[in-house]
C-alpha atoms as a PDB file:
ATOM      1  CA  UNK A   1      16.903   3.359  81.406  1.00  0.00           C
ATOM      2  CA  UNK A   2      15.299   0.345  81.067  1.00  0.00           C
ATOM      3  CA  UNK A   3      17.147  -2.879  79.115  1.00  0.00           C
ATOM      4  CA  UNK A   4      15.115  -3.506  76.721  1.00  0.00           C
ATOM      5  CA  UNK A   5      15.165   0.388  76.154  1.00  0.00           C
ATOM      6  CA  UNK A   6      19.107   0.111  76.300  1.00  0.00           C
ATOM      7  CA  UNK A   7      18.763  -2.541  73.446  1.00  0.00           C
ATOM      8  CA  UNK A   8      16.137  -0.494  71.609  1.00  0.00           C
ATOM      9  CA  UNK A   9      18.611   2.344  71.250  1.00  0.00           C
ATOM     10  CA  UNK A  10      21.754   0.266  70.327  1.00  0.00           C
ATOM     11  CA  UNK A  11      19.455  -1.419  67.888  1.00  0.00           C
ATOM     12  CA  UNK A  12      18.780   1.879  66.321  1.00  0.00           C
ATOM     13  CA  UNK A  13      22.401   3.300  66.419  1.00  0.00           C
ATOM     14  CA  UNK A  14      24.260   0.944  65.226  1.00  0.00           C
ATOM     15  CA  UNK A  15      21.927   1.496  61.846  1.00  0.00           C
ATOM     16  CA  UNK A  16      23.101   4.634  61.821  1.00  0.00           C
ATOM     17  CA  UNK A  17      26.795   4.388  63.028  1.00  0.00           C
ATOM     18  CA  UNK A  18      27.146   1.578  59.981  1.00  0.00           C
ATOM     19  CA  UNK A  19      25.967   4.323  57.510  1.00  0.00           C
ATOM     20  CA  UNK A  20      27.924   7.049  58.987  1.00  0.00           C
ATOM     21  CA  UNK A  21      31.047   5.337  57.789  1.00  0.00           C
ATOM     22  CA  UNK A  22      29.886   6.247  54.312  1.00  0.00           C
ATOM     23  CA  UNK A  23      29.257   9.622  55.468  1.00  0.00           C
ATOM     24  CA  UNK A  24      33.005   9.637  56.273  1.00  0.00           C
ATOM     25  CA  UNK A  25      33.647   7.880  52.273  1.00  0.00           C
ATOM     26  CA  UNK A  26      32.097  10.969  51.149  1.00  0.00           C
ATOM     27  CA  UNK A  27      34.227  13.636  52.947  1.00  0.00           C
ATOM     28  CA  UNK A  28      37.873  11.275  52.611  1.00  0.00           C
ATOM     29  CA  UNK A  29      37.236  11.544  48.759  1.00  0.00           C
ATOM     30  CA  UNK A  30      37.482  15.340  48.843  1.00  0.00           C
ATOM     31  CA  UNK A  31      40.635  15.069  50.546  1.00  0.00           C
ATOM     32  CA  UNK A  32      43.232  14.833  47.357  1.00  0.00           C
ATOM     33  CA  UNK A  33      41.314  17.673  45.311  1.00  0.00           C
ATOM     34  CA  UNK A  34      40.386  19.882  48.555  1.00  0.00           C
ATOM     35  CA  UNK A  35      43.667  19.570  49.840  1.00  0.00           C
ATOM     36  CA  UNK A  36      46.186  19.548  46.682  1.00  0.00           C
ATOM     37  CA  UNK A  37      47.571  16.326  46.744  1.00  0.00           C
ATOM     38  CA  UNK A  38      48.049  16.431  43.164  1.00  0.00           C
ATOM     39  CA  UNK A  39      50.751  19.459  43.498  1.00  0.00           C
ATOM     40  CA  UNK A  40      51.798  18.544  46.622  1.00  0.00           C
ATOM     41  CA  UNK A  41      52.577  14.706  46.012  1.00  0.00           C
ATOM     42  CA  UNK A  42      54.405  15.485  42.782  1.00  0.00           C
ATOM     43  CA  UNK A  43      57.275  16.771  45.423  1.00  0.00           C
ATOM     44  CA  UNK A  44      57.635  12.924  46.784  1.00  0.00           C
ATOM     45  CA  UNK A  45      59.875  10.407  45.766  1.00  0.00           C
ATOM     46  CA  UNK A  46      57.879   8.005  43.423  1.00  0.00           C
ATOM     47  CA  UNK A  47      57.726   5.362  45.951  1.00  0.00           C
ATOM     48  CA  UNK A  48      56.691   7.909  48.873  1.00  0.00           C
ATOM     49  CA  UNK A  49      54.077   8.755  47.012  1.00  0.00           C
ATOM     50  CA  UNK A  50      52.633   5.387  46.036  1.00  0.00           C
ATOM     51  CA  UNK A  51      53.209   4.527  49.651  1.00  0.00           C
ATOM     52  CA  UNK A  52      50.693   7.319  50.626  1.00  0.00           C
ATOM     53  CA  UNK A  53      47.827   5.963  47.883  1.00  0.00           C
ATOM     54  CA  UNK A  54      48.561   2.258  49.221  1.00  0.00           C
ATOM     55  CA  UNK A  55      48.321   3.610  53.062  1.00  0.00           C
ATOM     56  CA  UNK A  56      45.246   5.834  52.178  1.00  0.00           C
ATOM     57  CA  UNK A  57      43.376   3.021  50.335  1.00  0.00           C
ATOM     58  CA  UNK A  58      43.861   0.677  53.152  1.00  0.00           C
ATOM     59  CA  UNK A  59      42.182   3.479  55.061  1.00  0.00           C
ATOM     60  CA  UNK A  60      39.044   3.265  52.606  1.00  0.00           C
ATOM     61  CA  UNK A  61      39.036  -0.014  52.624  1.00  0.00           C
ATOM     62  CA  UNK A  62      38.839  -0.159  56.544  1.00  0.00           C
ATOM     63  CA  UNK A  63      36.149   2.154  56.846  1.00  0.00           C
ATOM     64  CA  UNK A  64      33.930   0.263  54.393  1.00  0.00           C
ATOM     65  CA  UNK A  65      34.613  -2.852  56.634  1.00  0.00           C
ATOM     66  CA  UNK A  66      33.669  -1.102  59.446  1.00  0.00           C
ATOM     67  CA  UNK A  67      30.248   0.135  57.640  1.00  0.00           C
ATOM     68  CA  UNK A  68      29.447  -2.866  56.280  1.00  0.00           C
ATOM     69  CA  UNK A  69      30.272  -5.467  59.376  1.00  0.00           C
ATOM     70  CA  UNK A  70      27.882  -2.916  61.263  1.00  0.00           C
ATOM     71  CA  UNK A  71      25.093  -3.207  59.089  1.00  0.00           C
ATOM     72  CA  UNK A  72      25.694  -6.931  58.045  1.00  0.00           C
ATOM     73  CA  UNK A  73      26.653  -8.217  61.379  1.00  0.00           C
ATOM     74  CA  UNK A  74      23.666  -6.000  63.132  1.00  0.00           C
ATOM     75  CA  UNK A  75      22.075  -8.570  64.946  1.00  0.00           C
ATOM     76  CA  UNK A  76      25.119 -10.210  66.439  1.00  0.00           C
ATOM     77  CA  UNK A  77      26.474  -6.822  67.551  1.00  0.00           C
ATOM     78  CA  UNK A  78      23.345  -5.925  69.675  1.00  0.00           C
ATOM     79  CA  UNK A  79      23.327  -9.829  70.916  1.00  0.00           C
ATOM     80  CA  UNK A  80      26.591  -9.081  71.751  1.00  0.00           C
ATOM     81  CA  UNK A  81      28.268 -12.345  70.458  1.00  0.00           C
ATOM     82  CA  UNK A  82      31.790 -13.061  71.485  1.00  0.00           C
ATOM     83  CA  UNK A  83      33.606 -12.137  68.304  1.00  0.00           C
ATOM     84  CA  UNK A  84      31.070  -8.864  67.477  1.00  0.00           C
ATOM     85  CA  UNK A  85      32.469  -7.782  70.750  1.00  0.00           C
ATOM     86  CA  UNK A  86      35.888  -7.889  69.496  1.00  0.00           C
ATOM     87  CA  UNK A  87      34.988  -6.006  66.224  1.00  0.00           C
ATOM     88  CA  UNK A  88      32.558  -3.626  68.185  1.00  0.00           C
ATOM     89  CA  UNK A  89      35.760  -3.068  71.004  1.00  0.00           C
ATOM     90  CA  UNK A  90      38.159  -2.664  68.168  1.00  0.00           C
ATOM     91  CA  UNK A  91      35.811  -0.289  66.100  1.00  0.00           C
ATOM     92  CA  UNK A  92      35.487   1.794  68.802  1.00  0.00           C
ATOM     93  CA  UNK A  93      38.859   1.655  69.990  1.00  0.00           C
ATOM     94  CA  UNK A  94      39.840   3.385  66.259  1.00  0.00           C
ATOM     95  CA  UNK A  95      37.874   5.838  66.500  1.00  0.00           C
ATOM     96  CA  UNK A  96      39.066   6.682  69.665  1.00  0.00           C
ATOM     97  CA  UNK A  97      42.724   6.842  68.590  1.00  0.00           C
ATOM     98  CA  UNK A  98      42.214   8.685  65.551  1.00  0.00           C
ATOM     99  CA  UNK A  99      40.541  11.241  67.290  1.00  0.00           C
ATOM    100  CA  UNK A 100      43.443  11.413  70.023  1.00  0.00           C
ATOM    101  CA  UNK A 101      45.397  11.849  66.854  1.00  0.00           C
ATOM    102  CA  UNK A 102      43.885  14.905  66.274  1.00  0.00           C
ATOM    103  CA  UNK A 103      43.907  16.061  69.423  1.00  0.00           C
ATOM    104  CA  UNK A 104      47.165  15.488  70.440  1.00  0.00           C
ATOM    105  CA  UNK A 105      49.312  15.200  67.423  1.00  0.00           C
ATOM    106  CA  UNK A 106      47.976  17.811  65.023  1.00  0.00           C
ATOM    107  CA  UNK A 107      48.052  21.271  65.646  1.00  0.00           C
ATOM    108  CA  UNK A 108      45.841  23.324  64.857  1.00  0.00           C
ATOM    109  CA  UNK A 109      47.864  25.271  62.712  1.00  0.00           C
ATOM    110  CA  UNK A 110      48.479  22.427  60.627  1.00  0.00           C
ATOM    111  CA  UNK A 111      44.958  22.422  59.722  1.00  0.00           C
ATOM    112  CA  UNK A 112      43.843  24.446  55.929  1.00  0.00           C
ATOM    113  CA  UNK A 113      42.468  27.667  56.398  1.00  0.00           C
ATOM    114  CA  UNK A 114      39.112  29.159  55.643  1.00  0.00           C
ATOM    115  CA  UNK A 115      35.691  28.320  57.434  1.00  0.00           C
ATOM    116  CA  UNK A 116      34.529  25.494  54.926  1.00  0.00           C
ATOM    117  CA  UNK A 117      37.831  23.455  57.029  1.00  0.00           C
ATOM    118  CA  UNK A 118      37.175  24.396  59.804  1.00  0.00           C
ATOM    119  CA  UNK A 119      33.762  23.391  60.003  1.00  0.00           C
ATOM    120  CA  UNK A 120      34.133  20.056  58.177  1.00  0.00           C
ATOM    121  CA  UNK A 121      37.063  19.604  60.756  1.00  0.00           C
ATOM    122  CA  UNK A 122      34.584  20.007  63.322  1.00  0.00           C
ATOM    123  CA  UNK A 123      31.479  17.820  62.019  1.00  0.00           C
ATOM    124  CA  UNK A 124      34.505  14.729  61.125  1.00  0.00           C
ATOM    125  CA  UNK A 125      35.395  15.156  64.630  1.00  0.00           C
ATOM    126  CA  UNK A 126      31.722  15.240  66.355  1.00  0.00           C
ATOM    127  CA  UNK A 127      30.944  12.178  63.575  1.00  0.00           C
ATOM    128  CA  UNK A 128      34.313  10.345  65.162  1.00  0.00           C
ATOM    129  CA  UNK A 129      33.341  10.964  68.674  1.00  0.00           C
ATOM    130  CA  UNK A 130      29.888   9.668  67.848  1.00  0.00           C
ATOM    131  CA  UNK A 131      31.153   6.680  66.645  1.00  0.00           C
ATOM    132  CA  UNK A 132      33.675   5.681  69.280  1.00  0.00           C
ATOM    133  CA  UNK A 133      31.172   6.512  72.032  1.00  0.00           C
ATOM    134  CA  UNK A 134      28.157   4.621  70.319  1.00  0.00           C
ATOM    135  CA  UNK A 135      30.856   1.527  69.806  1.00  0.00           C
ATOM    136  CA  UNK A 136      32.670   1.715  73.208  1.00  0.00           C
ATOM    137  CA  UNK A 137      29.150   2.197  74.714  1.00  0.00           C
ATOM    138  CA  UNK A 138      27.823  -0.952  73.263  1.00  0.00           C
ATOM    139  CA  UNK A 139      30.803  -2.753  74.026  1.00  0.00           C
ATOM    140  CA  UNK A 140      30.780  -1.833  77.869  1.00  0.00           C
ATOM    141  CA  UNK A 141      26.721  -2.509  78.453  1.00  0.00           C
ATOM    142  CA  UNK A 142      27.733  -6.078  76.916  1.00  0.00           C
ATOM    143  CA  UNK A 143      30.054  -6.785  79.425  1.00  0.00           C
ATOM    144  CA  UNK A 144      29.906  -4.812  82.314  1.00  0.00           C
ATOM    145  CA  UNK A 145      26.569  -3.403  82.591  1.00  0.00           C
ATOM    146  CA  UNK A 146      23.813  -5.720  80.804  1.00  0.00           C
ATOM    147  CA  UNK A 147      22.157  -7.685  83.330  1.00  0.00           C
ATOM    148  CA  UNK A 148      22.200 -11.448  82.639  1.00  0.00           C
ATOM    149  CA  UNK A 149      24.731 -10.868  79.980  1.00  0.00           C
END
């Protein structure tokens, strides 16, 4: 592949990676109903609970960075400026971890049952993997495999 093809298809993924975050917004606020948080957090101590909302809406809040950095900061990330690096490496690297998270930490029996789950389980996890591969990817032609970069 060609450079200026590289660049061609990094220019076009990262417009979608930045609106696949909101993809993600759209499944995480399903989570409390889908998954019973209402019953479920009633059981925590007052501050155990609040400390879940706080940690959860930090969450939010970083994915909306992400999305909106992508889109905002588009032509920086495909120049591959020094501190778009950083955010694309760091992206990347999240998306990474969170699915090693799943992979390693969860089991699957921790999971919900039924097949609506288990297929939104699935489609997160293909959406994560697409992100921290189009990220990383970016990331590495910048430095190690963009000629005259």
């Amino acid at each position: 592949m060609t450079n200026s093809l590289t660049q061609r298809v990094f220019d076009i993924d990262l417009w979608f990676v930045g609106a696949a975050h909101f993809v993600i917004l759209f499944a995480s606020f399903q989570v409390p109903y889908r998954l019973g948080w209402k019953q479920d957090l009633r059981q925590l101590m007052p501050f155990n609970r609040k400390l879940l909302w706080v940690q959860s809406g930090f969450t939010v809040l970083t994915i909306i960075a992400f999305g909106t950095l992508t889109l905002l900061l588009h032509t920086e990330l495909l120049r591959g400026d020094h501190a778009a690096l950083g955010l694309t490496c760091f992206i990347g690297i999240y998306w990474t971890t969170r699915i090693l998270v799943d992979a390693l930490y969860f089991s699957h029996t921790d999971w919900p049952k039924g097949s609506a789950f288990a297929v939104g389980h699935v489609l997160l996890t293909l959406l994560f993997l697409a992100l921290a591969v189009s990220y990383l990817g970016l990331f590495i032609w910048h430095v190690w495999l963009r000629p005259n970069s």
